[in-house]
N, C-alpha and C. Protein backbone atom coordinates (compact mmCIF):
# COMPACT_ATOMS: atom_id res chain seq x y z
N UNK A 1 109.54 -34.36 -18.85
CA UNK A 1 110.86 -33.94 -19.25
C UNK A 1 110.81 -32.56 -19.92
N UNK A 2 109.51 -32.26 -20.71
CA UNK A 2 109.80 -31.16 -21.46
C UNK A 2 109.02 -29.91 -20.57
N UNK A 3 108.59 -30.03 -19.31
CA UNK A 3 108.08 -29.02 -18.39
C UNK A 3 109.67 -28.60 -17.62
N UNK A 4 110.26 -29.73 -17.13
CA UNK A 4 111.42 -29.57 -16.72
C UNK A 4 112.66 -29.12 -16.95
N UNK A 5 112.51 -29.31 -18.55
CA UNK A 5 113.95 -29.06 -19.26
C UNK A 5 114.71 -30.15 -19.24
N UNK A 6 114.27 -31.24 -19.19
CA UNK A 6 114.99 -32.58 -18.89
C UNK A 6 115.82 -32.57 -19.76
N UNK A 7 117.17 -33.13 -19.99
CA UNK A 7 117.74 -33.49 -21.55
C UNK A 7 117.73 -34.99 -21.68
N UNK A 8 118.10 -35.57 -20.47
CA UNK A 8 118.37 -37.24 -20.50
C UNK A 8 117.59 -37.82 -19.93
N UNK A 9 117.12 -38.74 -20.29
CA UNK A 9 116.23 -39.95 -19.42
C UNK A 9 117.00 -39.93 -18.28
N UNK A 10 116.18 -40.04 -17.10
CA UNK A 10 116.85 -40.62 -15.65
C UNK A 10 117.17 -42.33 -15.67
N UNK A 11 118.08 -42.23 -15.17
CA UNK A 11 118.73 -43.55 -14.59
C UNK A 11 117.37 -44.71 -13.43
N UNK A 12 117.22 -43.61 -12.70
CA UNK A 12 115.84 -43.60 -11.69
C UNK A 12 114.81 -43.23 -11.83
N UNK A 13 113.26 -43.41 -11.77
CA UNK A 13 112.33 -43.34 -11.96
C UNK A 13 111.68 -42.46 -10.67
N UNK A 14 112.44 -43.14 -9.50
CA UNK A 14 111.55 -42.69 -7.90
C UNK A 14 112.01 -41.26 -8.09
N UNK A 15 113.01 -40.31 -8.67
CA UNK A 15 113.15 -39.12 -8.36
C UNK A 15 112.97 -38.18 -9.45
N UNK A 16 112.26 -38.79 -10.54
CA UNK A 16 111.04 -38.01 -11.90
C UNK A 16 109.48 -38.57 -10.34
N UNK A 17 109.36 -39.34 -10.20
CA UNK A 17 107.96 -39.01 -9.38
C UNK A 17 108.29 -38.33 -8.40
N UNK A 18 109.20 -38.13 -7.94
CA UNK A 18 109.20 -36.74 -6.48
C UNK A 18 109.24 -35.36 -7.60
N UNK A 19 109.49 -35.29 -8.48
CA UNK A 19 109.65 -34.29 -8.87
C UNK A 19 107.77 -33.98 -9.51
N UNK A 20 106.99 -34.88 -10.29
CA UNK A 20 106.01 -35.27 -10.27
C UNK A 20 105.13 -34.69 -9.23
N UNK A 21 105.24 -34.96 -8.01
CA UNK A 21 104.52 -34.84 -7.05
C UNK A 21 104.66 -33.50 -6.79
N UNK A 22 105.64 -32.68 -7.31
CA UNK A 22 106.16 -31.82 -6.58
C UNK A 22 105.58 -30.18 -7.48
N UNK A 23 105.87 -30.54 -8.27
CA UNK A 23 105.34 -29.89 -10.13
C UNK A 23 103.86 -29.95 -9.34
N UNK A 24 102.94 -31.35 -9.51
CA UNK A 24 101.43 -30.86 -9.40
C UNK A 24 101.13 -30.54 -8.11
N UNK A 25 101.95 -30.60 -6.92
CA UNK A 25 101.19 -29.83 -5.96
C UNK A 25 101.56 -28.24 -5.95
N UNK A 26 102.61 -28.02 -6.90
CA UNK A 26 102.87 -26.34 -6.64
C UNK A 26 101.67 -26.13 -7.83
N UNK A 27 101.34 -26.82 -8.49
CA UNK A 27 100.65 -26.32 -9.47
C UNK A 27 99.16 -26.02 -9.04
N UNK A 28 98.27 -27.15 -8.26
CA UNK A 28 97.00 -27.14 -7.58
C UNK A 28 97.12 -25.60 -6.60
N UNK A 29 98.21 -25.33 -6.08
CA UNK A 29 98.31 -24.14 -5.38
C UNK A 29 97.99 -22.75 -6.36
N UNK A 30 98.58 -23.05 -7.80
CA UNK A 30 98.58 -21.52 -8.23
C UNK A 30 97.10 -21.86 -8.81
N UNK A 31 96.43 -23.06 -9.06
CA UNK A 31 94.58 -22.88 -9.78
C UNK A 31 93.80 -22.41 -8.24
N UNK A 32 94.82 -22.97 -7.48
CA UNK A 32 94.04 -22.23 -5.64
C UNK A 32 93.48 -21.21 -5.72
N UNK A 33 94.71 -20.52 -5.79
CA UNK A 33 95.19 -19.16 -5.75
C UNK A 33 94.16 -18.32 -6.80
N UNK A 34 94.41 -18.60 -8.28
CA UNK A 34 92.88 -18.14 -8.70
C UNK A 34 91.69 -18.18 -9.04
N UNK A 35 91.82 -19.70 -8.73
CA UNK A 35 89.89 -19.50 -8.43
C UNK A 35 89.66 -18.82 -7.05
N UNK A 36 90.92 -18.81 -5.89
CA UNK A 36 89.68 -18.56 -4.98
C UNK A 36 90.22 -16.96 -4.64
N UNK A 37 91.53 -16.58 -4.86
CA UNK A 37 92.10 -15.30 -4.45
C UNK A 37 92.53 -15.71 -3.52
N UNK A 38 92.36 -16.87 -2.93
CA UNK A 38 93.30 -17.24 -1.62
C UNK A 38 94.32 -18.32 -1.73
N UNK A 39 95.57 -18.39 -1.09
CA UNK A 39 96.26 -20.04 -0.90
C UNK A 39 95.99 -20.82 0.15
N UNK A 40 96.02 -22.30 0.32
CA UNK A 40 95.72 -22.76 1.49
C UNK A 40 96.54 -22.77 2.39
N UNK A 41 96.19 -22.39 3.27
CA UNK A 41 96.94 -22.31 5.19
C UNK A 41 97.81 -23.51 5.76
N UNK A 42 97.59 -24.95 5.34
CA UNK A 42 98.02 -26.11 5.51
C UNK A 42 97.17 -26.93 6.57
N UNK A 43 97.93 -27.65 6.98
CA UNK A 43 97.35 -28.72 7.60
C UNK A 43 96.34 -28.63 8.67
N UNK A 44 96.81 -27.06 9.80
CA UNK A 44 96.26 -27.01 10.63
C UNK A 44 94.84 -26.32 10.01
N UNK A 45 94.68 -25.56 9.41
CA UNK A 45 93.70 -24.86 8.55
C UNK A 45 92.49 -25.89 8.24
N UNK A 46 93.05 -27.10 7.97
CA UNK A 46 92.43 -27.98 7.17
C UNK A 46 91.55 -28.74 8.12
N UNK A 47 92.38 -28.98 9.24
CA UNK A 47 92.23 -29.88 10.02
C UNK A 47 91.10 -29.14 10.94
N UNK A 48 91.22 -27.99 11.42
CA UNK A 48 90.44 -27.04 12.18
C UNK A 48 88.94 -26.79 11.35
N UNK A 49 88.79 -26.68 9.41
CA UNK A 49 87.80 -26.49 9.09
C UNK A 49 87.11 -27.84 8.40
N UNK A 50 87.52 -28.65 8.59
CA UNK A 50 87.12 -29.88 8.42
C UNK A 50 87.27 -31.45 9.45
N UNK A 51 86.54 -30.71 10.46
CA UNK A 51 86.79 -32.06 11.72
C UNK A 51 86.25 -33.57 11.30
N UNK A 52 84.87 -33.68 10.84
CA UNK A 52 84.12 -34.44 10.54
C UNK A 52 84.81 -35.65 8.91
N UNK A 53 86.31 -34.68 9.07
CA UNK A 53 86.92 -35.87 7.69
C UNK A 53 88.20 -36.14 8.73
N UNK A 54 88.09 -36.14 10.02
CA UNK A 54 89.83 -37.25 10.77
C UNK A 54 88.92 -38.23 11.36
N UNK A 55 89.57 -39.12 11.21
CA UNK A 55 89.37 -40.78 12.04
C UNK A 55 89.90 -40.51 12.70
């Protein structure tokens, strides 16, 4: 609530965890960003440099 600016408790819970989810994946992007000087490419990136992790 207090990263967000929340003022009121939500009514709902499921849409503080989308927001949750949403906060730490923009966030893993900006420690990306400087540890490596780079952002990640997405899925296909992932998928192309890591074959040996798809079932």
């Amino acid at each position: 609530m207090k990263m967000l600016n929340i003022k009121t408790k939500p009514k709902y819970f499921d849409a503080t965890d989308g927001l949750a989810v949403a906060v730490c994946h923009s966030l893993q992007n900006v420690i990306q960003v400087k540890s490596t000087g780079k952002a990640k490419k997405g899925w296909e990136s992932f998928i192309k440099n890591n074959p040996e992790r798809l079932r």
